[in-house]
PDB file of N, CA and C in Angstrom:
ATOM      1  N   UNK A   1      89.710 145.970  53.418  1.00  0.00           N
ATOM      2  CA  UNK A   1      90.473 144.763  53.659  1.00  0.00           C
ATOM      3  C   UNK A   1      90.427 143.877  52.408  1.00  0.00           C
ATOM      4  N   UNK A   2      91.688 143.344  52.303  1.00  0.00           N
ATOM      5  CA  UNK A   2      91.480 142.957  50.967  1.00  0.00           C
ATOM      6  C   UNK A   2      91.592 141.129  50.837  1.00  0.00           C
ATOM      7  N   UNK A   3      90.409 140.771  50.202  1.00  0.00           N
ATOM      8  CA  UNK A   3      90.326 138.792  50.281  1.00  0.00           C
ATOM      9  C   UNK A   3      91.079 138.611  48.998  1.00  0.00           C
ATOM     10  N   UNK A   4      91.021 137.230  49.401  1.00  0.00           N
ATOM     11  CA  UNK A   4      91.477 136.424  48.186  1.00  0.00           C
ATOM     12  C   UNK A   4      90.726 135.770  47.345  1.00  0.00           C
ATOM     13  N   UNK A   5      90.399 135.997  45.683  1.00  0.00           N
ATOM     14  CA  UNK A   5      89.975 135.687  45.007  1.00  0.00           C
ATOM     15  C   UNK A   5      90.081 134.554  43.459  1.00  0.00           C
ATOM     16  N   UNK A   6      89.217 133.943  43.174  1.00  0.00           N
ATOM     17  CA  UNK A   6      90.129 132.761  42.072  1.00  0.00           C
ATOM     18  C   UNK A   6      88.899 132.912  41.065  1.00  0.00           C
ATOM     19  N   UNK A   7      89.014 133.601  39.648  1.00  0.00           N
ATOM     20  CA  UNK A   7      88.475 133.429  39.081  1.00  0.00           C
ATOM     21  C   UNK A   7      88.589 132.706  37.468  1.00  0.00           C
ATOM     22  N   UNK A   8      87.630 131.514  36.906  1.00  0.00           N
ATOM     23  CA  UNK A   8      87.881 131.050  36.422  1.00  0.00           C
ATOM     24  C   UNK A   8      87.018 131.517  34.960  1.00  0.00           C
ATOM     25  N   UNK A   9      87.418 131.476  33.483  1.00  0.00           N
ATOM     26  CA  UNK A   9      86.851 132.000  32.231  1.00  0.00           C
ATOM     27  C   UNK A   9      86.923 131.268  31.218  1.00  0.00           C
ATOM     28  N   UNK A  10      86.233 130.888  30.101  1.00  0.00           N
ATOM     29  CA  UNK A  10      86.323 130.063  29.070  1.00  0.00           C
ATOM     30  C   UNK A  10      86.062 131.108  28.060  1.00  0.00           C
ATOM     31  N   UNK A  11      87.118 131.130  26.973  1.00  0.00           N
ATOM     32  CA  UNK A  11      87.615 132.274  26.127  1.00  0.00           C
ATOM     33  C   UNK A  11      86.660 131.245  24.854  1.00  0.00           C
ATOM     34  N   UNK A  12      86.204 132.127  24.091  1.00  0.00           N
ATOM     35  CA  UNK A  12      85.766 131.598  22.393  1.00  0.00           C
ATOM     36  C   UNK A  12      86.729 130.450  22.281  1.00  0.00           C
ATOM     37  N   UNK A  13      86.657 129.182  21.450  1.00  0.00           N
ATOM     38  CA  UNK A  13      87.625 128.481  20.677  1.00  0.00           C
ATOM     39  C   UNK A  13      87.989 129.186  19.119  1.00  0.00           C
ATOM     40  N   UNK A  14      87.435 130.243  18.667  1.00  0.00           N
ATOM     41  CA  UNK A  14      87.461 130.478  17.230  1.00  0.00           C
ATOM     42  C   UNK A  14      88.692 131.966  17.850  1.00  0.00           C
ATOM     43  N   UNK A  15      89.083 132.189  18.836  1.00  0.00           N
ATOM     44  CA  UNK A  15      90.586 133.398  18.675  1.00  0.00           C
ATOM     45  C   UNK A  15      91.701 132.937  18.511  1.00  0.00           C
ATOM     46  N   UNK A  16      92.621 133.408  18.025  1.00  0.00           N
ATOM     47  CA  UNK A  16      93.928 133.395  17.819  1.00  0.00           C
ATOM     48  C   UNK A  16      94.377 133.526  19.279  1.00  0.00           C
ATOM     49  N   UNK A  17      95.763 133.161  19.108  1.00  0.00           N
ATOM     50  CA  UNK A  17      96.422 133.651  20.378  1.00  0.00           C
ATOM     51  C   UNK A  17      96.802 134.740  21.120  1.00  0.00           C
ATOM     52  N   UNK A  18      96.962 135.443  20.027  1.00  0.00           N
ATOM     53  CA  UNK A  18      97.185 137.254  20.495  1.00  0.00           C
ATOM     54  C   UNK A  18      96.080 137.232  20.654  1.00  0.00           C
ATOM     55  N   UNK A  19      94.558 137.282  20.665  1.00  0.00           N
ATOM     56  CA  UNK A  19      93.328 138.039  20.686  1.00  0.00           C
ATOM     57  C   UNK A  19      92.982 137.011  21.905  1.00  0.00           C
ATOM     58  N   UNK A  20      93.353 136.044  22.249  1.00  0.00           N
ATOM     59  CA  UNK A  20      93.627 135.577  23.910  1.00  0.00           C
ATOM     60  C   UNK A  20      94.233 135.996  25.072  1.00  0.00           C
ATOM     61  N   UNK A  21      95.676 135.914  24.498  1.00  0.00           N
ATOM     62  CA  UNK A  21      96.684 136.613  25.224  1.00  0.00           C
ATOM     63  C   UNK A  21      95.656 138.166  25.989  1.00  0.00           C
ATOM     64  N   UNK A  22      95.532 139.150  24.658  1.00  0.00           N
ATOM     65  CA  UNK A  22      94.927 140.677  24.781  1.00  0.00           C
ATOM     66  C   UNK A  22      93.550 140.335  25.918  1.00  0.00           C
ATOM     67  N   UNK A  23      92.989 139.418  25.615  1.00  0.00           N
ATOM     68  CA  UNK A  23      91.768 139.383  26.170  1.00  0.00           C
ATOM     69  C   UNK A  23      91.789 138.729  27.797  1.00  0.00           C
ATOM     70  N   UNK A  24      92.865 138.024  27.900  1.00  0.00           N
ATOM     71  CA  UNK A  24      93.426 137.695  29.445  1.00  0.00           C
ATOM     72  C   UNK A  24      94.092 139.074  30.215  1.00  0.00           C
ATOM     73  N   UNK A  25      95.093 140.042  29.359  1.00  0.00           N
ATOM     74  CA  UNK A  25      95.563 140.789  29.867  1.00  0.00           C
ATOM     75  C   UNK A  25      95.020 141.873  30.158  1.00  0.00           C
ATOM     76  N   UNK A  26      93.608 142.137  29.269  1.00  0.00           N
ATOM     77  CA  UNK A  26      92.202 143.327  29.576  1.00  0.00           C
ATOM     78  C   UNK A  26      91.854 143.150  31.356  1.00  0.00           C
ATOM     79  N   UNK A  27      91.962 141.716  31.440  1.00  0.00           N
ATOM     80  CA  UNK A  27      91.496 141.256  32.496  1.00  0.00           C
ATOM     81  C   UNK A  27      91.568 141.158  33.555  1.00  0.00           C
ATOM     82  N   UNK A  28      93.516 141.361  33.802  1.00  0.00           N
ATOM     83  CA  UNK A  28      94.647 141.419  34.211  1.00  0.00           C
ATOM     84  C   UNK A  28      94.916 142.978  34.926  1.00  0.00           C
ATOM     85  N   UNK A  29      95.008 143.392  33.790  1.00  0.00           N
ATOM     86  CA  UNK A  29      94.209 144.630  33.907  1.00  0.00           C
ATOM     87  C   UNK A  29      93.532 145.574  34.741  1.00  0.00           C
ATOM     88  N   UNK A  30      92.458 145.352  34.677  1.00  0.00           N
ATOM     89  CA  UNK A  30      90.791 146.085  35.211  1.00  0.00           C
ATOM     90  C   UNK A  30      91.703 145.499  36.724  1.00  0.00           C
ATOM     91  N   UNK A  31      92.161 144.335  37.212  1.00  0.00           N
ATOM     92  CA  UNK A  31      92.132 144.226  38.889  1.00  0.00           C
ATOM     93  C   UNK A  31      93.422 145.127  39.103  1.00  0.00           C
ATOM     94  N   UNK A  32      94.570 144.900  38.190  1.00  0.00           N
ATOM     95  CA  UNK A  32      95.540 145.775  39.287  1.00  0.00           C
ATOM     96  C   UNK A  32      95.199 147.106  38.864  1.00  0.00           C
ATOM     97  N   UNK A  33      94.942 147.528  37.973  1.00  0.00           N
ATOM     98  CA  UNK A  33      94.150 149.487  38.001  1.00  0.00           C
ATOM     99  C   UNK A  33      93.635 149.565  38.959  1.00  0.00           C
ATOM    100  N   UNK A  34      92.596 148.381  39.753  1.00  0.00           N
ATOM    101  CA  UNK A  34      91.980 148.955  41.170  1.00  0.00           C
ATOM    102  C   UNK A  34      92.364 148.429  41.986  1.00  0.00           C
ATOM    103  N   UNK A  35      93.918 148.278  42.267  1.00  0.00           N
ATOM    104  CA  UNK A  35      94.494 148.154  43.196  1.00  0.00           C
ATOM    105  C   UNK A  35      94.758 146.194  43.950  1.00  0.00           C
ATOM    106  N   UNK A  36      94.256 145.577  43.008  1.00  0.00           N
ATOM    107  CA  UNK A  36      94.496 144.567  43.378  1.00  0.00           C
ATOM    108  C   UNK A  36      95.797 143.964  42.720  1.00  0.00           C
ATOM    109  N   UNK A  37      95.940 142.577  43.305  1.00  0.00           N
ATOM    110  CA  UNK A  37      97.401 141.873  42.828  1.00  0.00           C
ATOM    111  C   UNK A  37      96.569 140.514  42.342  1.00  0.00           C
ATOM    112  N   UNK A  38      97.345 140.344  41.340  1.00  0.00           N
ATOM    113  CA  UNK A  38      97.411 139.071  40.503  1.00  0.00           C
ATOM    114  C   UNK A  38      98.456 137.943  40.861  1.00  0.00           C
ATOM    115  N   UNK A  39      97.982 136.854  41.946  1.00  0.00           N
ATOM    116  CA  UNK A  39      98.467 136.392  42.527  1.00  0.00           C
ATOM    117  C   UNK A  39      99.422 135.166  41.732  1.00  0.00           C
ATOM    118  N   UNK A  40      97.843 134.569  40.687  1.00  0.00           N
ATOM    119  CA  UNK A  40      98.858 133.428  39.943  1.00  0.00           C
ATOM    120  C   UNK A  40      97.874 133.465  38.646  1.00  0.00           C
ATOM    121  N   UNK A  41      98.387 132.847  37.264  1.00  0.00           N
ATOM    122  CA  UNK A  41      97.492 133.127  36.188  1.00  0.00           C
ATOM    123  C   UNK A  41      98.068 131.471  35.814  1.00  0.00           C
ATOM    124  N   UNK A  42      96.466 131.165  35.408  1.00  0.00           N
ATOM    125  CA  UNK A  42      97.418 129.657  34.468  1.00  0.00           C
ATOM    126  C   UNK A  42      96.198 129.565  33.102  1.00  0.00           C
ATOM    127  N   UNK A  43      97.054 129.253  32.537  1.00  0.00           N
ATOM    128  CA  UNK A  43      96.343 129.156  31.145  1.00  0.00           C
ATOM    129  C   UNK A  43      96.133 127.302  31.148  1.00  0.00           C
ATOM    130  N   UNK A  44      94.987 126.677  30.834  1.00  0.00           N
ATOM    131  CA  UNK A  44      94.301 125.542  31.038  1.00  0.00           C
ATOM    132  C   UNK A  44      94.868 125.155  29.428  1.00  0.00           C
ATOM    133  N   UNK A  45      94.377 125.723  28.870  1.00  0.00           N
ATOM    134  CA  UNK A  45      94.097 125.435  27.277  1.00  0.00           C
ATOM    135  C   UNK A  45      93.418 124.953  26.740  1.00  0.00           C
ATOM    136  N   UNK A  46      92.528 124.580  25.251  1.00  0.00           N
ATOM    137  CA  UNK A  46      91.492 124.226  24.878  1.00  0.00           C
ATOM    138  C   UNK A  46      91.025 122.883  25.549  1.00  0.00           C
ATOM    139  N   UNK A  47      89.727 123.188  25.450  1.00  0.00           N
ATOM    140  CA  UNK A  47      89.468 121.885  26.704  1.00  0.00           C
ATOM    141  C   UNK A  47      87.891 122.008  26.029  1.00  0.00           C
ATOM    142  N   UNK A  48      87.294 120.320  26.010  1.00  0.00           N
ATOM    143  CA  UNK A  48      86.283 119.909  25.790  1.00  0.00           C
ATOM    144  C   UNK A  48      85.083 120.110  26.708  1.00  0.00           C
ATOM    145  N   UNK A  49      83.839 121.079  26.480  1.00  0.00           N
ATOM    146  CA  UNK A  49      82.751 121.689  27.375  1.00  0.00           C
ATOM    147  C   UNK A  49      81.977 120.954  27.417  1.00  0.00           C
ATOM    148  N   UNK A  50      81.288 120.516  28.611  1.00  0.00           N
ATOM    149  CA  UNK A  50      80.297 119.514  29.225  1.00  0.00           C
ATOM    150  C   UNK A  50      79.033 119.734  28.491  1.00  0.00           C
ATOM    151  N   UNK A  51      78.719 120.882  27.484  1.00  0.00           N
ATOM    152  CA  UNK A  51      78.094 120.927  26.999  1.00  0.00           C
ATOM    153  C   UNK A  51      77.840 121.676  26.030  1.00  0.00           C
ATOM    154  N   UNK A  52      77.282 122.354  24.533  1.00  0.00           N
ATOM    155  CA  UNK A  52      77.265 122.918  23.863  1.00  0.00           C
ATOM    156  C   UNK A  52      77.149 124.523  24.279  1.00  0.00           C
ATOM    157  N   UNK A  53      77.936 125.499  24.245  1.00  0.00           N
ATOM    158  CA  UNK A  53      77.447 126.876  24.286  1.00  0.00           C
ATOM    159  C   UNK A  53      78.070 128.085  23.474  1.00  0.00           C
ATOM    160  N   UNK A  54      77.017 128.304  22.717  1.00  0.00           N
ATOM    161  CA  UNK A  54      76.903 129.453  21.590  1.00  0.00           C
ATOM    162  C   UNK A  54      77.065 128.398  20.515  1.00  0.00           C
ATOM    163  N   UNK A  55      76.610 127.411  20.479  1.00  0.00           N
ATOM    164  CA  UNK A  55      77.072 126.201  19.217  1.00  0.00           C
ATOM    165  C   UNK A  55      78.222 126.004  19.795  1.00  0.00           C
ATOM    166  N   UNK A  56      79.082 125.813  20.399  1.00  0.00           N
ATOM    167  CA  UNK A  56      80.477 125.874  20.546  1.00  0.00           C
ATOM    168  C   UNK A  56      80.863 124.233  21.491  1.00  0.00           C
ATOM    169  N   UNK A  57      81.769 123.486  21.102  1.00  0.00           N
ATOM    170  CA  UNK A  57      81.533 122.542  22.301  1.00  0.00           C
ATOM    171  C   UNK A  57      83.396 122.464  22.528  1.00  0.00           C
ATOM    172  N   UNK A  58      84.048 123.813  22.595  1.00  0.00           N
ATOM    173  CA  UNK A  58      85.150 123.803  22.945  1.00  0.00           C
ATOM    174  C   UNK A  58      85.280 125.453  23.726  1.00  0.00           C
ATOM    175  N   UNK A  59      86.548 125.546  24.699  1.00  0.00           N
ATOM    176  CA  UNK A  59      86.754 126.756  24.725  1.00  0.00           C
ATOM    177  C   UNK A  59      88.513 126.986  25.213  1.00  0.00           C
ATOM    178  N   UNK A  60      88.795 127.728  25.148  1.00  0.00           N
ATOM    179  CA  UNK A  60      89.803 127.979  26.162  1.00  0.00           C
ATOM    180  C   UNK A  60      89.707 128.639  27.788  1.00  0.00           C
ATOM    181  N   UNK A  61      89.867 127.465  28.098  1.00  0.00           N
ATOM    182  CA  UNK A  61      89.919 127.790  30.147  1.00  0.00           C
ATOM    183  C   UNK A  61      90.912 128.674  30.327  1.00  0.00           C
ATOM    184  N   UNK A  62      90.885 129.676  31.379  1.00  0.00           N
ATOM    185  CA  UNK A  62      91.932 130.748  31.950  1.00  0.00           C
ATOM    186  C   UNK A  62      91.631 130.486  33.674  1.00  0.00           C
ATOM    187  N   UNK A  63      92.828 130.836  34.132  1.00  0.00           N
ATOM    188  CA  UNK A  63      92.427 131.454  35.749  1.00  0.00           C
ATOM    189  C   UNK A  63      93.243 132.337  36.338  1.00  0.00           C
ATOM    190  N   UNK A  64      92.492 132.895  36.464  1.00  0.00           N
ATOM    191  CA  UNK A  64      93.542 134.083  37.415  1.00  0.00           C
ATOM    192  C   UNK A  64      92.831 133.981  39.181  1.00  0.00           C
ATOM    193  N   UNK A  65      94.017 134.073  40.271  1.00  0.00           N
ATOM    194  CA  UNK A  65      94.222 133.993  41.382  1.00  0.00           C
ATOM    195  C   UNK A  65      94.474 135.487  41.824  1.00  0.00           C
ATOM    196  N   UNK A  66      93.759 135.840  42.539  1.00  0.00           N
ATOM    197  CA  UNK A  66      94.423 137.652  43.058  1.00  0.00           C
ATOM    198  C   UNK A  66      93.531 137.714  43.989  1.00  0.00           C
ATOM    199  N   UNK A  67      93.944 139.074  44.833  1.00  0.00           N
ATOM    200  CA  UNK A  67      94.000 139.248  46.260  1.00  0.00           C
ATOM    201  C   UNK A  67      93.437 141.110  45.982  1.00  0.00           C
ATOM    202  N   UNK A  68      92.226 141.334  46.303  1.00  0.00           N
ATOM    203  CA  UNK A  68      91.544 142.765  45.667  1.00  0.00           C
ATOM    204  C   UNK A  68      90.564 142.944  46.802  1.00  0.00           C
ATOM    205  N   UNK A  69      89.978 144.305  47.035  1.00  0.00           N
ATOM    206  CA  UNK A  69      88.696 144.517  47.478  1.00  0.00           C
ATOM    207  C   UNK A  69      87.564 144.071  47.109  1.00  0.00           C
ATOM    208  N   UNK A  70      86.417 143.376  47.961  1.00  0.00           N
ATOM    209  CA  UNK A  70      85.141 142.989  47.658  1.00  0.00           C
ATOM    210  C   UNK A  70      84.533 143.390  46.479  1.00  0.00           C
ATOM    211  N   UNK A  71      85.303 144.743  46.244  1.00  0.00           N
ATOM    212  CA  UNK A  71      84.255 145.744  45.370  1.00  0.00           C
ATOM    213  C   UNK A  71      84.630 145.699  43.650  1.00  0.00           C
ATOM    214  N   UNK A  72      86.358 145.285  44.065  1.00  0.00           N
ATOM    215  CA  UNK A  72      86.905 145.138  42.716  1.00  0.00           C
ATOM    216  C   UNK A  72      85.798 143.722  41.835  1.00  0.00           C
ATOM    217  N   UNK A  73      85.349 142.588  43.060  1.00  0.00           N
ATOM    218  CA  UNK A  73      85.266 141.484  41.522  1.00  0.00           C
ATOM    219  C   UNK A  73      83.864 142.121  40.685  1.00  0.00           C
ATOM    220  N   UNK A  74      82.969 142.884  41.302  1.00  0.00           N
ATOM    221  CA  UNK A  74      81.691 143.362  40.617  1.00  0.00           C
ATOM    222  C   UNK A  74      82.225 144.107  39.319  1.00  0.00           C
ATOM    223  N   UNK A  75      82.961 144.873  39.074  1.00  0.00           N
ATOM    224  CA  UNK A  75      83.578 145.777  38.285  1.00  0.00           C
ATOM    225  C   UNK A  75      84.314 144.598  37.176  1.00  0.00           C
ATOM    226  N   UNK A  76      84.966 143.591  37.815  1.00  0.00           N
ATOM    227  CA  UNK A  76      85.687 142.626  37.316  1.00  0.00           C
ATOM    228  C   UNK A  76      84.495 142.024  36.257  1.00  0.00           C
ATOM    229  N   UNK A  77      83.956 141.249  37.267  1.00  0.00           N
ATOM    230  CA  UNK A  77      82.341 140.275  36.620  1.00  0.00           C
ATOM    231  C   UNK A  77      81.645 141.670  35.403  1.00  0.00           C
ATOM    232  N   UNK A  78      81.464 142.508  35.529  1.00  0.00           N
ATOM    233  CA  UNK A  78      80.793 143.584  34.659  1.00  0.00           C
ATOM    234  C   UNK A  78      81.714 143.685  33.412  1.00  0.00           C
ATOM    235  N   UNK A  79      83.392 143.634  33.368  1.00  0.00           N
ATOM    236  CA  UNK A  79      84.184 143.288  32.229  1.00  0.00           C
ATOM    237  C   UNK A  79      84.253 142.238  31.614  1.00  0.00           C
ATOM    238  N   UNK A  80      83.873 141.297  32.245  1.00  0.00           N
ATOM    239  CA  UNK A  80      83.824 139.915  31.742  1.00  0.00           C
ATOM    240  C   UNK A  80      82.244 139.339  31.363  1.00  0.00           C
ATOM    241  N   UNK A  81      81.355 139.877  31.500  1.00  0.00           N
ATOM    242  CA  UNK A  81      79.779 140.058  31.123  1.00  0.00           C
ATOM    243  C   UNK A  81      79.784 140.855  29.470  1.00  0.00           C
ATOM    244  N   UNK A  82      80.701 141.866  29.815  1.00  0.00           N
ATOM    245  CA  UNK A  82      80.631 142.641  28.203  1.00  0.00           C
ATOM    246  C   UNK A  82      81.761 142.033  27.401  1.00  0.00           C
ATOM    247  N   UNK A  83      82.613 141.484  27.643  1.00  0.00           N
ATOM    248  CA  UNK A  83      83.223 140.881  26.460  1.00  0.00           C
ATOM    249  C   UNK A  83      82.495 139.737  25.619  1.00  0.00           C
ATOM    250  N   UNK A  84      82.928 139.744  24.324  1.00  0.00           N
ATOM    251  CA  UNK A  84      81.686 139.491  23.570  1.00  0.00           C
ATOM    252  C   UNK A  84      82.863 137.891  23.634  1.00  0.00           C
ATOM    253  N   UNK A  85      84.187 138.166  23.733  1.00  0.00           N
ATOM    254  CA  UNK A  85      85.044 136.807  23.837  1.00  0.00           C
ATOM    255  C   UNK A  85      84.746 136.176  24.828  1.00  0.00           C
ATOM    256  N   UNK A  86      84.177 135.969  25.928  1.00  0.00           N
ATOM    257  CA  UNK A  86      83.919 135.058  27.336  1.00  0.00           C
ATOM    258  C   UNK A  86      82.534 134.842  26.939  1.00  0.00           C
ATOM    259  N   UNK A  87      82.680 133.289  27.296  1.00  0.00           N
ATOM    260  CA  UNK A  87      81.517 132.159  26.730  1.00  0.00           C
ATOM    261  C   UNK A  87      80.983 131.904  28.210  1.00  0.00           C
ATOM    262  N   UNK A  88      82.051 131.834  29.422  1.00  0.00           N
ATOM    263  CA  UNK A  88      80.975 131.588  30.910  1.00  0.00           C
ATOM    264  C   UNK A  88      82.299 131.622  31.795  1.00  0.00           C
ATOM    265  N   UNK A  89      82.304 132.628  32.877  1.00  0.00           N
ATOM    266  CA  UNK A  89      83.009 132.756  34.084  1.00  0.00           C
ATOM    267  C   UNK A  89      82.484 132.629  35.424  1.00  0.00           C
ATOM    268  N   UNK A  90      83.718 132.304  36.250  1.00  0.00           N
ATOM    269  CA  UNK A  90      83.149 131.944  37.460  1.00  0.00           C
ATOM    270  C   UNK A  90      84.295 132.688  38.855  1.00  0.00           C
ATOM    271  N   UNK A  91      83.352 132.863  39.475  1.00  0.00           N
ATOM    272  CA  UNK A  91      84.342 133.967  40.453  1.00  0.00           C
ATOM    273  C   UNK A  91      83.866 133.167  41.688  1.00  0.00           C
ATOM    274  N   UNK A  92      84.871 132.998  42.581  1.00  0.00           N
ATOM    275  CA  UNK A  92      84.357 132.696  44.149  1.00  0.00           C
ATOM    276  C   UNK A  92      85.869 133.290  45.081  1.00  0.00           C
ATOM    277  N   UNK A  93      85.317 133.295  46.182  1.00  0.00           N
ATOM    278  CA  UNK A  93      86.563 133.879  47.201  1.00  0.00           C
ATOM    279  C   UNK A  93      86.754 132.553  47.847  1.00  0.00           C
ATOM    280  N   UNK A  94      88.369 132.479  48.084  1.00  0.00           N
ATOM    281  CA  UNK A  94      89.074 131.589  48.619  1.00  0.00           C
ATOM    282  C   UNK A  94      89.307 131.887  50.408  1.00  0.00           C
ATOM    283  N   UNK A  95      88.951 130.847  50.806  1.00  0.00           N
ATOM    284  CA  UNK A  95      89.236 130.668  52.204  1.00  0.00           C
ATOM    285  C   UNK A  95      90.570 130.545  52.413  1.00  0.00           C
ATOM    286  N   UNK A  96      91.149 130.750  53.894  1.00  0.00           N
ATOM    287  CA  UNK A  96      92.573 129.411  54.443  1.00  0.00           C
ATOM    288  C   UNK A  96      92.880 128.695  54.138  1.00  0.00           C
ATOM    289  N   UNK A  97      92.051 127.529  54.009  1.00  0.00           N
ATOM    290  CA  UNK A  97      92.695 126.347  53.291  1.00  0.00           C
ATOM    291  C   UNK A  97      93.103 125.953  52.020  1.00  0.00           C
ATOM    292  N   UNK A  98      91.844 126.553  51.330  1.00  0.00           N
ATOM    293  CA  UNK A  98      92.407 126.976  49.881  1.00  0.00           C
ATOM    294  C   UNK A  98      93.190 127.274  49.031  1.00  0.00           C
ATOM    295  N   UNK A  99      93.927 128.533  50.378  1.00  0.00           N
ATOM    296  CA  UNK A  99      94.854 129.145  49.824  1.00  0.00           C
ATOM    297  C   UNK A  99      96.224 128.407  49.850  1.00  0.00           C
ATOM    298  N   UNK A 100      95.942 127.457  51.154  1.00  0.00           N
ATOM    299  CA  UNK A 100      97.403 126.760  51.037  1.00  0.00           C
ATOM    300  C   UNK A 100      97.277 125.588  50.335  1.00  0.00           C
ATOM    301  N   UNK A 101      96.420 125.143  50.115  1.00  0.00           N
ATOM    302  CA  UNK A 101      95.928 124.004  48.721  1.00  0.00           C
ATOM    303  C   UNK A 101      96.563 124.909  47.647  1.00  0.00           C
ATOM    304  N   UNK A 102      96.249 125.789  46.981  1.00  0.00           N
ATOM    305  CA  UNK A 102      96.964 126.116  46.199  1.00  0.00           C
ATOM    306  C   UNK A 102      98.207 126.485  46.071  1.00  0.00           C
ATOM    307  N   UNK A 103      98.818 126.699  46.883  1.00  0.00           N
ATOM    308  CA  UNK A 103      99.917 127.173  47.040  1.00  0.00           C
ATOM    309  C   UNK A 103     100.724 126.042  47.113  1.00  0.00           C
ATOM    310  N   UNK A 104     100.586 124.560  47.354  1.00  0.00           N
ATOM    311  CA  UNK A 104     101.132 123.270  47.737  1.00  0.00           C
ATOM    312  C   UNK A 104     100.805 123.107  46.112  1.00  0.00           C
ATOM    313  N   UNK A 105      99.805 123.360  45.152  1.00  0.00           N
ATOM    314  CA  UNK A 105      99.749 122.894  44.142  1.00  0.00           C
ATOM    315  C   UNK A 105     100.608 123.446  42.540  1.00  0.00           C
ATOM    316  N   UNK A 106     100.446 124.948  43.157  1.00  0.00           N
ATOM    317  CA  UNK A 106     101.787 126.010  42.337  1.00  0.00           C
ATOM    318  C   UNK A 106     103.218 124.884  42.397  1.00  0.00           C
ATOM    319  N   UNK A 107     103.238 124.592  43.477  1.00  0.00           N
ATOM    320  CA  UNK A 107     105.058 124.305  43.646  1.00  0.00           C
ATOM    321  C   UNK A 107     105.018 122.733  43.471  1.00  0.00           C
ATOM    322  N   UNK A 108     103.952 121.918  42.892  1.00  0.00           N
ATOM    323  CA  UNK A 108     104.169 120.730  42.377  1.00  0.00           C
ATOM    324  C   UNK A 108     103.829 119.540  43.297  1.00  0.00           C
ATOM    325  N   UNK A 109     103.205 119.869  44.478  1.00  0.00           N
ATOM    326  CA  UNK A 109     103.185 118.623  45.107  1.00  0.00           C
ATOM    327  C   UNK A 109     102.201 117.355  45.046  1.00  0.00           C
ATOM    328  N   UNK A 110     101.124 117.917  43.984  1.00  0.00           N
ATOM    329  CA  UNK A 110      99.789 117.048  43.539  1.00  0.00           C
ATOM    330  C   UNK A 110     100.656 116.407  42.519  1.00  0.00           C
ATOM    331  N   UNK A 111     101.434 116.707  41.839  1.00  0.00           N
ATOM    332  CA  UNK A 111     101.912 116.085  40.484  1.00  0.00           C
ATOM    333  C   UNK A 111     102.796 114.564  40.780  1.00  0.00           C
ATOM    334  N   UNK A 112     101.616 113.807  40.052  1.00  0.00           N
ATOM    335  CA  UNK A 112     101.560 112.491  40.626  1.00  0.00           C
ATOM    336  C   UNK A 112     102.784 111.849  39.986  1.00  0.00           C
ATOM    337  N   UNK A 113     103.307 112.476  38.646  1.00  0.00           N
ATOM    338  CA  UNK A 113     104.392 111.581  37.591  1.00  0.00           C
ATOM    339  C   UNK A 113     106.039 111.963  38.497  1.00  0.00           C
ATOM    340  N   UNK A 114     106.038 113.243  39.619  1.00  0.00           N
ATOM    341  CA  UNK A 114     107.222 113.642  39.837  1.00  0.00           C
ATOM    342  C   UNK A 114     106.838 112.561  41.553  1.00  0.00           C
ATOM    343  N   UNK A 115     105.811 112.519  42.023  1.00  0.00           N
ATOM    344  CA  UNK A 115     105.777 112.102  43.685  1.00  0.00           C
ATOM    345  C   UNK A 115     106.423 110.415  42.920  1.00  0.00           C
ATOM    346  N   UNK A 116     105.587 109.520  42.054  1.00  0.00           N
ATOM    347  CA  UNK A 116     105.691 108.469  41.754  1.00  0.00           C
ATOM    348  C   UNK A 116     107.193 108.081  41.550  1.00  0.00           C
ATOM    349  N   UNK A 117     108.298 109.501  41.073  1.00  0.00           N
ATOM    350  CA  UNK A 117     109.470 108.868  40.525  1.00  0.00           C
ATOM    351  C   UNK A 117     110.543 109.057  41.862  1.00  0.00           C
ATOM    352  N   UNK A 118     110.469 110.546  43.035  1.00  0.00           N
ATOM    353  CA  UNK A 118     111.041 110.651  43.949  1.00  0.00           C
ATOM    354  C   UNK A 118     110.347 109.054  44.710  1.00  0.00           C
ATOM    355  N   UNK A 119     109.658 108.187  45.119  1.00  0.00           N
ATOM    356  CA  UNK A 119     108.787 107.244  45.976  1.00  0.00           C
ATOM    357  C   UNK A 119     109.611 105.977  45.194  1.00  0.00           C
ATOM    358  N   UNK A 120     110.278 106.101  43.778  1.00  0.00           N
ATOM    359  CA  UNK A 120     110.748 105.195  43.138  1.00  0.00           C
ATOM    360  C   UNK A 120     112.205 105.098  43.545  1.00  0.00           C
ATOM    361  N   UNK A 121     112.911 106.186  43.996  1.00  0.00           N
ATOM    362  CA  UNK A 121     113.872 106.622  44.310  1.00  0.00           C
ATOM    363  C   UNK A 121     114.453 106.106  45.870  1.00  0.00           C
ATOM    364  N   UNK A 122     113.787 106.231  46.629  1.00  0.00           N
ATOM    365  CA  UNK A 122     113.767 105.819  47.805  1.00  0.00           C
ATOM    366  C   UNK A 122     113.764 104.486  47.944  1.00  0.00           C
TER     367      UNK A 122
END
């Protein structure tokens, strides 16, 4: 049976974009080879780290959203442990509500600059 999963990664700040891009799509990857789906991917972009790691006090945030067997994220977490590009990832499974939290958030409805101008409208 297959859950729903949201995992989040902070890429080196010292790659290029292709050696990002490659290193998201390795990633991309490893879940649908074992049969999972890649539900939603968003690229964060360089973003300031709460704290220093590897000397580093920047990284690039990733997330990928997908829907796989229990068994796929261990295999997943084990690709993302050996890349020497991932500075710290985080995997958790999404509940019900979650899922429609996100799904209300894909299609724009948190986005406070578009609610503020339709509310202006009225």
């Amino acid at each position: 049976m297959k859950k729903n999963y949201e995992t989040v990664f902070i890429l080196t700040p010292v790659l290029s974009d292709d050696q990002m891009k490659d290193a998201v799509l390795k990633f991309i990857k490893v879940i649908t080879d074992n049969k999972g789906e890649v539900i939603n991917e968003e690229h964060w972009g360089l973003k300031k780290l709460a704290y220093s790691i590897e000397h580093k006090n920047t990284g690039f945030y990733h997330l990928l959203e997908f829907k796989a067997d229990p068994s796929l994220v261990s295999k997943l977490e084990i690709e993302l442990r050996r890349d020497e590009k991932v500075m710290r990832f985080l995997t958790v499974a999404i509940d019900k509500h979650a899922l429609i939290y996100n799904e209300r958030r894909r299609k724009g409805a948190f986005n406070k600059k578009e609610n503020k101008e339709e509310a202006a409208k009225k």
